[in-house]
PDB file of N, CA and C in Angstrom:
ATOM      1  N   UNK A   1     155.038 163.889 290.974  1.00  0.00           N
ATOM      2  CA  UNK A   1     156.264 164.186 290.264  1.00  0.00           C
ATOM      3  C   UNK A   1     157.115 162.937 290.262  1.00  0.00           C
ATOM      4  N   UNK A   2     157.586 162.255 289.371  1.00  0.00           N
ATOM      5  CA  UNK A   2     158.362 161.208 289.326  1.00  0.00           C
ATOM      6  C   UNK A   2     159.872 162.033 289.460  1.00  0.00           C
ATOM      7  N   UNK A   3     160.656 160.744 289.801  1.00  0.00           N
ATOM      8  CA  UNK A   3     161.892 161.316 290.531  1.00  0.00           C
ATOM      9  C   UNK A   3     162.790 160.145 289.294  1.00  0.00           C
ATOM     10  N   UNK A   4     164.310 160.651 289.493  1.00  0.00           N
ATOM     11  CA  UNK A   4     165.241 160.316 288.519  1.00  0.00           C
ATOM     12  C   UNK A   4     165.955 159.550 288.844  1.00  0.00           C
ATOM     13  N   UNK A   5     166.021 158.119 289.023  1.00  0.00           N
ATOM     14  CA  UNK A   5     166.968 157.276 289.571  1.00  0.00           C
ATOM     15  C   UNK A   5     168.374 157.513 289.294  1.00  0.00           C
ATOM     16  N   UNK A   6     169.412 157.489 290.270  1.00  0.00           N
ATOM     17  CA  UNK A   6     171.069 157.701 290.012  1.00  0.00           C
ATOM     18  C   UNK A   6     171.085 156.658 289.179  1.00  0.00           C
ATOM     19  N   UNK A   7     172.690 157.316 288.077  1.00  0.00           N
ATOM     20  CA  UNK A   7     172.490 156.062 286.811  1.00  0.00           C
ATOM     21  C   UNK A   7     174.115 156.311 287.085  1.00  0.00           C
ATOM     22  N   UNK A   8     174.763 155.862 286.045  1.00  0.00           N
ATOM     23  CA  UNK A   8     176.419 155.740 285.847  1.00  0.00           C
ATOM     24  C   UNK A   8     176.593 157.267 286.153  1.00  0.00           C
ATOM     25  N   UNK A   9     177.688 157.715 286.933  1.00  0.00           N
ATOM     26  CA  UNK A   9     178.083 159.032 287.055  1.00  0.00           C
ATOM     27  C   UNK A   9     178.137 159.506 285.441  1.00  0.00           C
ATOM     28  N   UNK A  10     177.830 160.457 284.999  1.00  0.00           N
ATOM     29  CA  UNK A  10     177.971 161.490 284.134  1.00  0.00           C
ATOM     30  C   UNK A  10     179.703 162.048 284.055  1.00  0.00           C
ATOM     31  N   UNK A  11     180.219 162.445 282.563  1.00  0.00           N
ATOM     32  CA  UNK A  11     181.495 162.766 282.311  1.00  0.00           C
ATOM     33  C   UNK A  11     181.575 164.533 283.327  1.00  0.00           C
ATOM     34  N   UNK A  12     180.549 164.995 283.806  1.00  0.00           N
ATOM     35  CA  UNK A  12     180.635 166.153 285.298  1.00  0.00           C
ATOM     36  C   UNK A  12     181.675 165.850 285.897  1.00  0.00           C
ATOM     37  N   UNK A  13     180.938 164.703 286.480  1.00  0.00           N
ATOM     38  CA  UNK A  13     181.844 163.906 287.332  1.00  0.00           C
ATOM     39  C   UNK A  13     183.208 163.637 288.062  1.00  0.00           C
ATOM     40  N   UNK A  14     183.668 162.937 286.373  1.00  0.00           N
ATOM     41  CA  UNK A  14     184.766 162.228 286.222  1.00  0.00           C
ATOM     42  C   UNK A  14     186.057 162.917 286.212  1.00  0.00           C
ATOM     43  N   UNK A  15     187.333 162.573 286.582  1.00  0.00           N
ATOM     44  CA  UNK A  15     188.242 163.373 287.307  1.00  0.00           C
ATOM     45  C   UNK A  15     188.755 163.822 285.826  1.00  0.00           C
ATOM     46  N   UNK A  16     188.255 163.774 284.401  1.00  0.00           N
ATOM     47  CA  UNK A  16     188.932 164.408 283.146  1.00  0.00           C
ATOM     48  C   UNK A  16     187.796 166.345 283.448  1.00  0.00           C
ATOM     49  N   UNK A  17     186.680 165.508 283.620  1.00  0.00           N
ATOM     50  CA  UNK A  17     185.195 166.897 284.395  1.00  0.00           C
ATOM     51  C   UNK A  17     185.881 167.568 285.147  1.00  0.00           C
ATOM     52  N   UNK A  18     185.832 167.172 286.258  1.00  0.00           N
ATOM     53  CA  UNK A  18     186.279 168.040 287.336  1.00  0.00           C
ATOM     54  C   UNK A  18     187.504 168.546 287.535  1.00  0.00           C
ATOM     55  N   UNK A  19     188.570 167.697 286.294  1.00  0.00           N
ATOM     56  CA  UNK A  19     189.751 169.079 286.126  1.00  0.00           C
ATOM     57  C   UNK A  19     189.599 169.838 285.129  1.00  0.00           C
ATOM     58  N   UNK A  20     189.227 169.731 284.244  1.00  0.00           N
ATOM     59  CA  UNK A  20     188.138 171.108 283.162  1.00  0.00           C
ATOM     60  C   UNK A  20     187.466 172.113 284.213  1.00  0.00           C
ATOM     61  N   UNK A  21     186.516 171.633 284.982  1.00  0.00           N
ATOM     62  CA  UNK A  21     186.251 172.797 286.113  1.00  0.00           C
ATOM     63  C   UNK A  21     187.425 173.490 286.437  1.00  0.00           C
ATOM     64  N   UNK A  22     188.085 172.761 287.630  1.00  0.00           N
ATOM     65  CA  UNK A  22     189.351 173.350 288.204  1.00  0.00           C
ATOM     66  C   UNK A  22     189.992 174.221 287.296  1.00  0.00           C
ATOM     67  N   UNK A  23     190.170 173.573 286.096  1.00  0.00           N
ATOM     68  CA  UNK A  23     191.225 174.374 285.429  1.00  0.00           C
ATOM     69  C   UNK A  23     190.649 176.188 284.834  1.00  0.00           C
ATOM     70  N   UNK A  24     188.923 176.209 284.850  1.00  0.00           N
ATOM     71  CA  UNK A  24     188.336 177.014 284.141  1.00  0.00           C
ATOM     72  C   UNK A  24     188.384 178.002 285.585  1.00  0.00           C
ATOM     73  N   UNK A  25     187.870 177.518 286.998  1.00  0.00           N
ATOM     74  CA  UNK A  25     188.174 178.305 288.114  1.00  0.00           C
ATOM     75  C   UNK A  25     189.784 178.966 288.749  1.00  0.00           C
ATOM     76  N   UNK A  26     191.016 178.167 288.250  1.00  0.00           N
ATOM     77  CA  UNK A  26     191.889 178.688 288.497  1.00  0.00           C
ATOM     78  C   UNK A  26     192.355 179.695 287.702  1.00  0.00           C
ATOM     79  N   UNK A  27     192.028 179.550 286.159  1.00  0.00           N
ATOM     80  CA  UNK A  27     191.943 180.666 285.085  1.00  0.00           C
ATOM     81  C   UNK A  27     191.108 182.131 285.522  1.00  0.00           C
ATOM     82  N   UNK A  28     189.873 181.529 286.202  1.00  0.00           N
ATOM     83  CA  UNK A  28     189.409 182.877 286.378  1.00  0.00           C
ATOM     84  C   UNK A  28     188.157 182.814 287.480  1.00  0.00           C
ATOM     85  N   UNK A  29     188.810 182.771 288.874  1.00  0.00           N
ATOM     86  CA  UNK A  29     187.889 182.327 290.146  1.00  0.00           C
ATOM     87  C   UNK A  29     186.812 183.142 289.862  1.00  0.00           C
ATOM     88  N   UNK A  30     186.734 184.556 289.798  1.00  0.00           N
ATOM     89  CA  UNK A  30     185.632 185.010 290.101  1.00  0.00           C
ATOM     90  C   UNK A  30     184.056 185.128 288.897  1.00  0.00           C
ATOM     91  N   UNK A  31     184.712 184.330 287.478  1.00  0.00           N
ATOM     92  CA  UNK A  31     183.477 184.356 287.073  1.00  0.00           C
ATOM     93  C   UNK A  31     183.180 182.957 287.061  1.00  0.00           C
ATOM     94  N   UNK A  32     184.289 181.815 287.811  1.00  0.00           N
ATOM     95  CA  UNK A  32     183.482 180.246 287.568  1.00  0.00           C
ATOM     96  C   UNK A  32     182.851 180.275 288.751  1.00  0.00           C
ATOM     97  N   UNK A  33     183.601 180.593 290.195  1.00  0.00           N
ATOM     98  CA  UNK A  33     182.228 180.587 291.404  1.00  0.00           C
ATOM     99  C   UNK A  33     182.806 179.579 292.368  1.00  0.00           C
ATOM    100  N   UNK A  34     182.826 178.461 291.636  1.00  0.00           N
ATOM    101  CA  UNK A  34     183.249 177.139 292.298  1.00  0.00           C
ATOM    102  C   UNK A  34     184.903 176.655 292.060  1.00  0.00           C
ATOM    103  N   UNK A  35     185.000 175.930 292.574  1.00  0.00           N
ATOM    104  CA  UNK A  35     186.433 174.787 292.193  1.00  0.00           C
ATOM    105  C   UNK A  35     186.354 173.881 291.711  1.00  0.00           C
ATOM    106  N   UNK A  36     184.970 173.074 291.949  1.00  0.00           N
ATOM    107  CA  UNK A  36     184.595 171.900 291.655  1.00  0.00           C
ATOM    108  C   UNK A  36     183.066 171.875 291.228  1.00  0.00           C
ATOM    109  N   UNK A  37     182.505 171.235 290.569  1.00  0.00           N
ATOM    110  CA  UNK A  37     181.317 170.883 289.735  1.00  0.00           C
ATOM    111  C   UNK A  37     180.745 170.180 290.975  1.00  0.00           C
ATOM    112  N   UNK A  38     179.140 170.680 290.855  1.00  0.00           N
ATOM    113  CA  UNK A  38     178.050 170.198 291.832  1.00  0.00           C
ATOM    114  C   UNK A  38     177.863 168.933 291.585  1.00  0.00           C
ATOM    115  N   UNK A  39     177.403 168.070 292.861  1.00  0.00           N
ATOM    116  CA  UNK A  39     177.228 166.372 292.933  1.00  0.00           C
ATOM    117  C   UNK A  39     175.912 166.469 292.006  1.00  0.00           C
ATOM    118  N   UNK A  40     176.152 165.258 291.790  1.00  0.00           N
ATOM    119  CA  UNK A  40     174.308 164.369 291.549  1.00  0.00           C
ATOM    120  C   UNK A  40     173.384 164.433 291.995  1.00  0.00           C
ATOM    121  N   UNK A  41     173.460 164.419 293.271  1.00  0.00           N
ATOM    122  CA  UNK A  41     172.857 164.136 294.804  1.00  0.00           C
ATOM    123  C   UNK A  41     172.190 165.872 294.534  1.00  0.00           C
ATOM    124  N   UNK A  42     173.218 166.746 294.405  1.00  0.00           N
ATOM    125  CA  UNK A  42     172.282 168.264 294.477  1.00  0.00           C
ATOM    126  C   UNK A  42     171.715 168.556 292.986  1.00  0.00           C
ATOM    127  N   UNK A  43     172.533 168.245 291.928  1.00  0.00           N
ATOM    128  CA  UNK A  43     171.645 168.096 290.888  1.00  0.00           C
ATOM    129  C   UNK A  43     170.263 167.642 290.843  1.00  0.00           C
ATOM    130  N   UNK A  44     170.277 166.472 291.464  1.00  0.00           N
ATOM    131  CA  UNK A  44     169.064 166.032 291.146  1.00  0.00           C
ATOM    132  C   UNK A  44     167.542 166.749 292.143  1.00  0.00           C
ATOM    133  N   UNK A  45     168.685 166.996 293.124  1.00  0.00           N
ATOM    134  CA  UNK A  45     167.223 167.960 293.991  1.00  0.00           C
ATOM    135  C   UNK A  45     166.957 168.929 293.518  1.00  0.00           C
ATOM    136  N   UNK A  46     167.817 169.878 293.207  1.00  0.00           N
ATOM    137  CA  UNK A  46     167.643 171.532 292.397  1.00  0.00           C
ATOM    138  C   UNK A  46     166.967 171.484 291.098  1.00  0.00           C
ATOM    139  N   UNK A  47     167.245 170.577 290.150  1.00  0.00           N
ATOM    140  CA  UNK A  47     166.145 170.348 289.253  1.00  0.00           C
ATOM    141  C   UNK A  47     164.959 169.468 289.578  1.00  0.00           C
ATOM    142  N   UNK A  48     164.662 169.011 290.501  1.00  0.00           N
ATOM    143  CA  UNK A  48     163.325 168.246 290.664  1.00  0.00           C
ATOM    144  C   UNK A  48     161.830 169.125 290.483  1.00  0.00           C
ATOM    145  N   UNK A  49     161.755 170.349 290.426  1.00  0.00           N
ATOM    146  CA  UNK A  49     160.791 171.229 289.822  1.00  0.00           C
ATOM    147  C   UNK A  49     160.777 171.135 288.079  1.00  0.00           C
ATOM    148  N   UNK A  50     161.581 170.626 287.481  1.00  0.00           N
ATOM    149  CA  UNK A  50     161.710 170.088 285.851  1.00  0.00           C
ATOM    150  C   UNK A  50     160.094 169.353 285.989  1.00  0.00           C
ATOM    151  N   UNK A  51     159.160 169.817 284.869  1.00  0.00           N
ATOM    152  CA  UNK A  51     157.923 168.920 284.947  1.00  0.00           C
ATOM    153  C   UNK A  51     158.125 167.539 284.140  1.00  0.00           C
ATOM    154  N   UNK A  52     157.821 166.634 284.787  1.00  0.00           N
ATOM    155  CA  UNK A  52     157.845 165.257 284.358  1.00  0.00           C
ATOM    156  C   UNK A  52     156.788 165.023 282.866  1.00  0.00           C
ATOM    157  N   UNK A  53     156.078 165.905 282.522  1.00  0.00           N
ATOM    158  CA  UNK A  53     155.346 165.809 281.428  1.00  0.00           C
ATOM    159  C   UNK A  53     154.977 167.502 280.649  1.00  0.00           C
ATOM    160  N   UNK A  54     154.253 167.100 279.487  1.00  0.00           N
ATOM    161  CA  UNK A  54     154.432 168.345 278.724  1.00  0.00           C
ATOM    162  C   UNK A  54     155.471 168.950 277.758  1.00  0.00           C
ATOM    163  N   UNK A  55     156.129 170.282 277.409  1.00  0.00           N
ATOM    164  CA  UNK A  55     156.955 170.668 276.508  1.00  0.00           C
ATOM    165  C   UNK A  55     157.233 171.622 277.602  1.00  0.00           C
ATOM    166  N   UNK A  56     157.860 171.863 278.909  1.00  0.00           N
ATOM    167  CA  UNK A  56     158.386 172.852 279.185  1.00  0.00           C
ATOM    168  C   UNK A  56     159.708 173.525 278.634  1.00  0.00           C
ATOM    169  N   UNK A  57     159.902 174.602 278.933  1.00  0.00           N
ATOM    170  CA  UNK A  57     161.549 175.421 278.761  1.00  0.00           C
ATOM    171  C   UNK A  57     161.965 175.566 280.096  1.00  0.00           C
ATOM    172  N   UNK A  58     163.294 175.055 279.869  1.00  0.00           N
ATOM    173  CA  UNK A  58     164.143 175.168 280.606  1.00  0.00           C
ATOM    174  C   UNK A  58     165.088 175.822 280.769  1.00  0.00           C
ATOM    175  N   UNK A  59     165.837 176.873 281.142  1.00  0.00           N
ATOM    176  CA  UNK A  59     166.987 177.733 281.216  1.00  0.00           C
ATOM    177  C   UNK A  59     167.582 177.635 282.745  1.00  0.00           C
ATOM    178  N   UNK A  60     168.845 177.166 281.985  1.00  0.00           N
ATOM    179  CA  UNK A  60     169.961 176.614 283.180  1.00  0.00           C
ATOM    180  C   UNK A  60     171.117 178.131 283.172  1.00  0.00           C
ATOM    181  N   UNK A  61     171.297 178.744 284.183  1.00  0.00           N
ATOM    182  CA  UNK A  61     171.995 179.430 284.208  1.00  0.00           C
ATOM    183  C   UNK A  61     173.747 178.881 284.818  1.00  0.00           C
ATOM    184  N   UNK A  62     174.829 179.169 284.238  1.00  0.00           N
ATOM    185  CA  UNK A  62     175.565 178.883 284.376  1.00  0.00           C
ATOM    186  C   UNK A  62     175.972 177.429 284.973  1.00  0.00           C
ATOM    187  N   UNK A  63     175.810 176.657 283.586  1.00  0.00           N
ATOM    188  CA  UNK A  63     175.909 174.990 284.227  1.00  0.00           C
ATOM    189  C   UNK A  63     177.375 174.410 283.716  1.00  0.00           C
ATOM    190  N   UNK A  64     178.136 175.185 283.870  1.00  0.00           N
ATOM    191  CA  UNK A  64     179.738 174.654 284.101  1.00  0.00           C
ATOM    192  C   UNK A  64     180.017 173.506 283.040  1.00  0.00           C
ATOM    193  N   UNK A  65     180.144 172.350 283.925  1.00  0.00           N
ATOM    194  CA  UNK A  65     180.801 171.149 282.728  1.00  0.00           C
ATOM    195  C   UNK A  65     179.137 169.911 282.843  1.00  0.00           C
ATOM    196  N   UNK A  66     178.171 170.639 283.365  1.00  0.00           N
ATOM    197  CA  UNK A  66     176.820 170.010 283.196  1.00  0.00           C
ATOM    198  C   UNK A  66     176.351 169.280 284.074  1.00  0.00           C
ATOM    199  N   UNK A  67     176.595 169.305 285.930  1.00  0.00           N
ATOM    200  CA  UNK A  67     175.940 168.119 286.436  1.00  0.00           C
ATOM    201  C   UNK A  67     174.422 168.481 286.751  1.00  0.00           C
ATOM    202  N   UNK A  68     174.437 169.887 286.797  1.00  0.00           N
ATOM    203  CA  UNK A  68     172.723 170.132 286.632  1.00  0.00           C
ATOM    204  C   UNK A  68     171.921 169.682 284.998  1.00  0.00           C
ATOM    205  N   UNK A  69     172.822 169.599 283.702  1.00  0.00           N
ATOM    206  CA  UNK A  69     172.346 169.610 282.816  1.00  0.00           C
ATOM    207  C   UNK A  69     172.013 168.161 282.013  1.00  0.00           C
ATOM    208  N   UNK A  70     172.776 167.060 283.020  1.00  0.00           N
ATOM    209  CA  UNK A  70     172.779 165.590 282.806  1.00  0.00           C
ATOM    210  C   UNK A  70     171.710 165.644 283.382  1.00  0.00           C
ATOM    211  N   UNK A  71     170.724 166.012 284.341  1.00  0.00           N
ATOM    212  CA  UNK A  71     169.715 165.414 285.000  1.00  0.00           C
ATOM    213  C   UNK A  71     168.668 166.502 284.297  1.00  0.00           C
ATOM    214  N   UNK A  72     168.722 167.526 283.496  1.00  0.00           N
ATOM    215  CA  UNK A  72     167.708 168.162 283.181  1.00  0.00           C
ATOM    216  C   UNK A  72     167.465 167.385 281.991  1.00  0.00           C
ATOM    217  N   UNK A  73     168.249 167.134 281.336  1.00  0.00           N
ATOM    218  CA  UNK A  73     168.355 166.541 279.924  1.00  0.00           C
ATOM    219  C   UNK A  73     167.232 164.809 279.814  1.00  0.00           C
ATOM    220  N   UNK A  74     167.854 163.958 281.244  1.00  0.00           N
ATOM    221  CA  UNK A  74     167.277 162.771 281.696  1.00  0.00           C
ATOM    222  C   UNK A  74     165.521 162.653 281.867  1.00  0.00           C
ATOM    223  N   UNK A  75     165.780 164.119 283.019  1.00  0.00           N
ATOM    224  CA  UNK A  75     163.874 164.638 283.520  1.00  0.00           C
ATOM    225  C   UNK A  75     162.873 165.346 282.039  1.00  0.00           C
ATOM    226  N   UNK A  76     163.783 166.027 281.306  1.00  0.00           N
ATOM    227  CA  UNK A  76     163.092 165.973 279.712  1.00  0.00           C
ATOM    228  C   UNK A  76     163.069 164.966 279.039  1.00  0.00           C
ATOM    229  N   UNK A  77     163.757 163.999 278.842  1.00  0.00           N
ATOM    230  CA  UNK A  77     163.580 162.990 277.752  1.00  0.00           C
ATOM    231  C   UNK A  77     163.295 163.466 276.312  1.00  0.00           C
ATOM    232  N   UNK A  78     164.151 164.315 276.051  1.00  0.00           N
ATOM    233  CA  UNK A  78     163.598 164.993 274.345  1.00  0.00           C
ATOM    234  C   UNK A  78     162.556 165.942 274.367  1.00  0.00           C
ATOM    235  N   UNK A  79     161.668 166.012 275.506  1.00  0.00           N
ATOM    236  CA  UNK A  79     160.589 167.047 275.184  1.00  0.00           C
ATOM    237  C   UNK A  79     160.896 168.533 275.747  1.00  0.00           C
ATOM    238  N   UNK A  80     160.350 169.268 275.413  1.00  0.00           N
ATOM    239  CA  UNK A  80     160.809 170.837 275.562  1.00  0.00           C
ATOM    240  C   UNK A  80     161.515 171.526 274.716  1.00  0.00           C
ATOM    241  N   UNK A  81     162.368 172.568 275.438  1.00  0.00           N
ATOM    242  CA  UNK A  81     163.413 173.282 275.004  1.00  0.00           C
ATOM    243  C   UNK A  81     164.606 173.487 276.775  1.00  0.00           C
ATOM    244  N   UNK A  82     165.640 173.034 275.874  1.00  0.00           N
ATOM    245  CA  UNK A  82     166.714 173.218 277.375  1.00  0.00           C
ATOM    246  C   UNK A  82     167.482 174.370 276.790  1.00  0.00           C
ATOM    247  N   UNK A  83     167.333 175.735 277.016  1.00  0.00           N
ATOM    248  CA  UNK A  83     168.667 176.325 276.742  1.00  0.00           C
ATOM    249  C   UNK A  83     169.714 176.715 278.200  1.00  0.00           C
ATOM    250  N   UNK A  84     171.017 176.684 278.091  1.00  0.00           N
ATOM    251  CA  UNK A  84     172.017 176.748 278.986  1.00  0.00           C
ATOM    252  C   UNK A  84     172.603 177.972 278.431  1.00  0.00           C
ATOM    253  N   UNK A  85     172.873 178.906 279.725  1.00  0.00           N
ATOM    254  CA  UNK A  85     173.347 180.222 279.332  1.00  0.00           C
ATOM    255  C   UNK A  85     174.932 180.446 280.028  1.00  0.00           C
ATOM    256  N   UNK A  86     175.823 179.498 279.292  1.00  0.00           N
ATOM    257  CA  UNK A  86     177.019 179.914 280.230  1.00  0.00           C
ATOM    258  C   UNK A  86     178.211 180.868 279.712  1.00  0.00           C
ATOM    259  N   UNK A  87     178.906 181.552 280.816  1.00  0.00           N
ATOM    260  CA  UNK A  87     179.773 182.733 280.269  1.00  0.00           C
ATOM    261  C   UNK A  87     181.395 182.503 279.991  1.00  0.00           C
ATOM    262  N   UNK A  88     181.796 181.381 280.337  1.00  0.00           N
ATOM    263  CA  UNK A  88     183.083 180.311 279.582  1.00  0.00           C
ATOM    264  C   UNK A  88     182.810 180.195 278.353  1.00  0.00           C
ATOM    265  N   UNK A  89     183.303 180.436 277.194  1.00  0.00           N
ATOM    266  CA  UNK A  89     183.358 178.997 275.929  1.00  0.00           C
ATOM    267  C   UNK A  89     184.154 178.587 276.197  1.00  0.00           C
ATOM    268  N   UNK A  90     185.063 177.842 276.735  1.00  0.00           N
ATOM    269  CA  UNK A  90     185.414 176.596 276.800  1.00  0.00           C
ATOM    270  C   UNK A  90     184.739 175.943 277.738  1.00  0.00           C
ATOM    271  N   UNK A  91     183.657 176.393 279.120  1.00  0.00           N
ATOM    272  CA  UNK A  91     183.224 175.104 279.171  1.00  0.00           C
ATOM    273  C   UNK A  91     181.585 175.455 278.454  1.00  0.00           C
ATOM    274  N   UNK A  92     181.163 176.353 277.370  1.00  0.00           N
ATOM    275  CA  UNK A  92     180.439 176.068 276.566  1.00  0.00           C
ATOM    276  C   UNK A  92     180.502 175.104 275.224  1.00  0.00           C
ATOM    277  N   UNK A  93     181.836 175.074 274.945  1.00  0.00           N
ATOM    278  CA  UNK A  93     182.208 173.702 274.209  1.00  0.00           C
ATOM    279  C   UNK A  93     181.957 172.737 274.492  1.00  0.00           C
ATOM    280  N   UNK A  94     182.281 172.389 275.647  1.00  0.00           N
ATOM    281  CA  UNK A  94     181.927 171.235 276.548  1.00  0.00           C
ATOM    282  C   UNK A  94     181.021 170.807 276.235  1.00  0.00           C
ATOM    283  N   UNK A  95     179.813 171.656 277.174  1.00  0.00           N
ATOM    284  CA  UNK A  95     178.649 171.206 277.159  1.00  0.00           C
ATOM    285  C   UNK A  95     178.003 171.243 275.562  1.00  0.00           C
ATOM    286  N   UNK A  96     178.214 171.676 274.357  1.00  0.00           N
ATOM    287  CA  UNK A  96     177.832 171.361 273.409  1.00  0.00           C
ATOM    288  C   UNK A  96     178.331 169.903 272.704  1.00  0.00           C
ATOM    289  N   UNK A  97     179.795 169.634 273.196  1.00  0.00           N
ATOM    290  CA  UNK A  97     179.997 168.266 272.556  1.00  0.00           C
ATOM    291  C   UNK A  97     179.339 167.188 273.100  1.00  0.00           C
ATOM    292  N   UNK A  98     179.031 167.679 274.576  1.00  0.00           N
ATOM    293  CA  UNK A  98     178.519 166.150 275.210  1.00  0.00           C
ATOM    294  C   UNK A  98     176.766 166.464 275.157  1.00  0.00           C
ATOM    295  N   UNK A  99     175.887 167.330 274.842  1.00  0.00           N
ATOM    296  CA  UNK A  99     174.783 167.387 274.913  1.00  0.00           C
ATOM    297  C   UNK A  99     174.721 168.322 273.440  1.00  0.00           C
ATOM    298  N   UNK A 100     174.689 167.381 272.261  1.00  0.00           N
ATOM    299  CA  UNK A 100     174.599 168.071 270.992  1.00  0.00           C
ATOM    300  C   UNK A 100     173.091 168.856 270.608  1.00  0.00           C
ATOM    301  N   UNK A 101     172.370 168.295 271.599  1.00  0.00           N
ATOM    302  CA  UNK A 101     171.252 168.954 270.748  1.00  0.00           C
ATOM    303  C   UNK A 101     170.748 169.854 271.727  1.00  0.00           C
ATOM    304  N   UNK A 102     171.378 170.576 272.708  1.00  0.00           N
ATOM    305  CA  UNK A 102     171.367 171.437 274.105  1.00  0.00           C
ATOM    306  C   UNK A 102     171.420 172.892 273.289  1.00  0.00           C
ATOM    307  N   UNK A 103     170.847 174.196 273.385  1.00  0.00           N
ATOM    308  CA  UNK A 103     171.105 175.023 272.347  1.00  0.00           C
ATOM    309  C   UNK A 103     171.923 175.698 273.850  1.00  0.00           C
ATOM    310  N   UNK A 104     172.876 175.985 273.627  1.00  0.00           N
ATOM    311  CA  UNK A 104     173.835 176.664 274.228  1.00  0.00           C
ATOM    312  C   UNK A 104     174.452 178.057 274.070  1.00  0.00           C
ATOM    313  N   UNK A 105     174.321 179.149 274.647  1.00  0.00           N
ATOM    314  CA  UNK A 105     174.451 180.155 274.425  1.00  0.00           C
ATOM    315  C   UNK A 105     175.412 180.820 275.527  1.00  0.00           C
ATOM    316  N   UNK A 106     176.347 181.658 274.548  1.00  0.00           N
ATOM    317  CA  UNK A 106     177.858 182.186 275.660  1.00  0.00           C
ATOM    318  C   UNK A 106     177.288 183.411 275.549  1.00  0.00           C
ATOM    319  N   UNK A 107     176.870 183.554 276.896  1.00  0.00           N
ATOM    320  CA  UNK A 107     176.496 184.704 277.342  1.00  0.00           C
ATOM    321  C   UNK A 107     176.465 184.916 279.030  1.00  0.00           C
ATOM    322  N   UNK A 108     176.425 186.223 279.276  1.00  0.00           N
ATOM    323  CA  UNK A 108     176.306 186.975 280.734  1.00  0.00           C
ATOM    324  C   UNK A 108     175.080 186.571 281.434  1.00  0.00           C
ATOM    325  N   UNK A 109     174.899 186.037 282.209  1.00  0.00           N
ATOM    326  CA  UNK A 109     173.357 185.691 282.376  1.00  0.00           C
ATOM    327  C   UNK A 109     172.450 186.886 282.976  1.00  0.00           C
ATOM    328  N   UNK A 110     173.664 187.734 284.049  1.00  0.00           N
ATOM    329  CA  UNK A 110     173.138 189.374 283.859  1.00  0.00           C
ATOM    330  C   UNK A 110     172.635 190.201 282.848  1.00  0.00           C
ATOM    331  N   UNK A 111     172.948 189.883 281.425  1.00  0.00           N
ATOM    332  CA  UNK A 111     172.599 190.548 280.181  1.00  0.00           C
ATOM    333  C   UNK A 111     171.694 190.318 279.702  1.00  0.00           C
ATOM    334  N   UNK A 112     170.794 189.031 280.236  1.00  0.00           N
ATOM    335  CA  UNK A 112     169.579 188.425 279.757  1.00  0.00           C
ATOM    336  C   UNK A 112     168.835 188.921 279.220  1.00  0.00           C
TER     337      UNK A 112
END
């Protein structure tokens, strides 16, 4: 399995990211989960089952402002299908402006 070298932090990250989080968890703690958007460091371990070759699908359940979805996106390189199932639109906006070709769907991930 090839592994994903850390590159420039991702807009997750960045303190404009992580107050879009904040602001989506203080709006409404109990369906964002968190306060703050997951590191790199766990991104990149939690997706390291992403296959390094082939056309897999991928379904990211509730990936916030995307730090799991910067490294799924990296470990695909264009091949597959990534869909992200999150229950915000606003941070499903998000993740559609910064990953345009991500098919993104606002939905319950319970409703699956």
């Amino acid at each position: 399995m090839s592994t994903v070298a850390p590159s420039t932090p991702s807009p997750h990250a960045s303190p404009a990211g992580t107050g879009a989080f904040l602001r989506e968890f203080l709006r409404d703690p109990l369906r964002t989960a968190s306060a703050l958007p997951s590191s790199r460091a766990l991104a990149l371990a939690a997706t390291a089952p992403v296959p390094a070759t082939g056309d897999p699908v991928v379904v990211e359940l509730g990936p916030g402002t995307g730090a799991f979805t910067d490294v799924i996106a990296e470990r695909l390189g264009g091949r597959g299908h990534h869909l992200a199932v999150e229950l915000n639109p606003r941070l499903a906006a998000l993740l559609r402006a910064r990953h345009p070709g991500l098919d993104v769907a606002v939905a319950d991930a319970a409703e699956l």
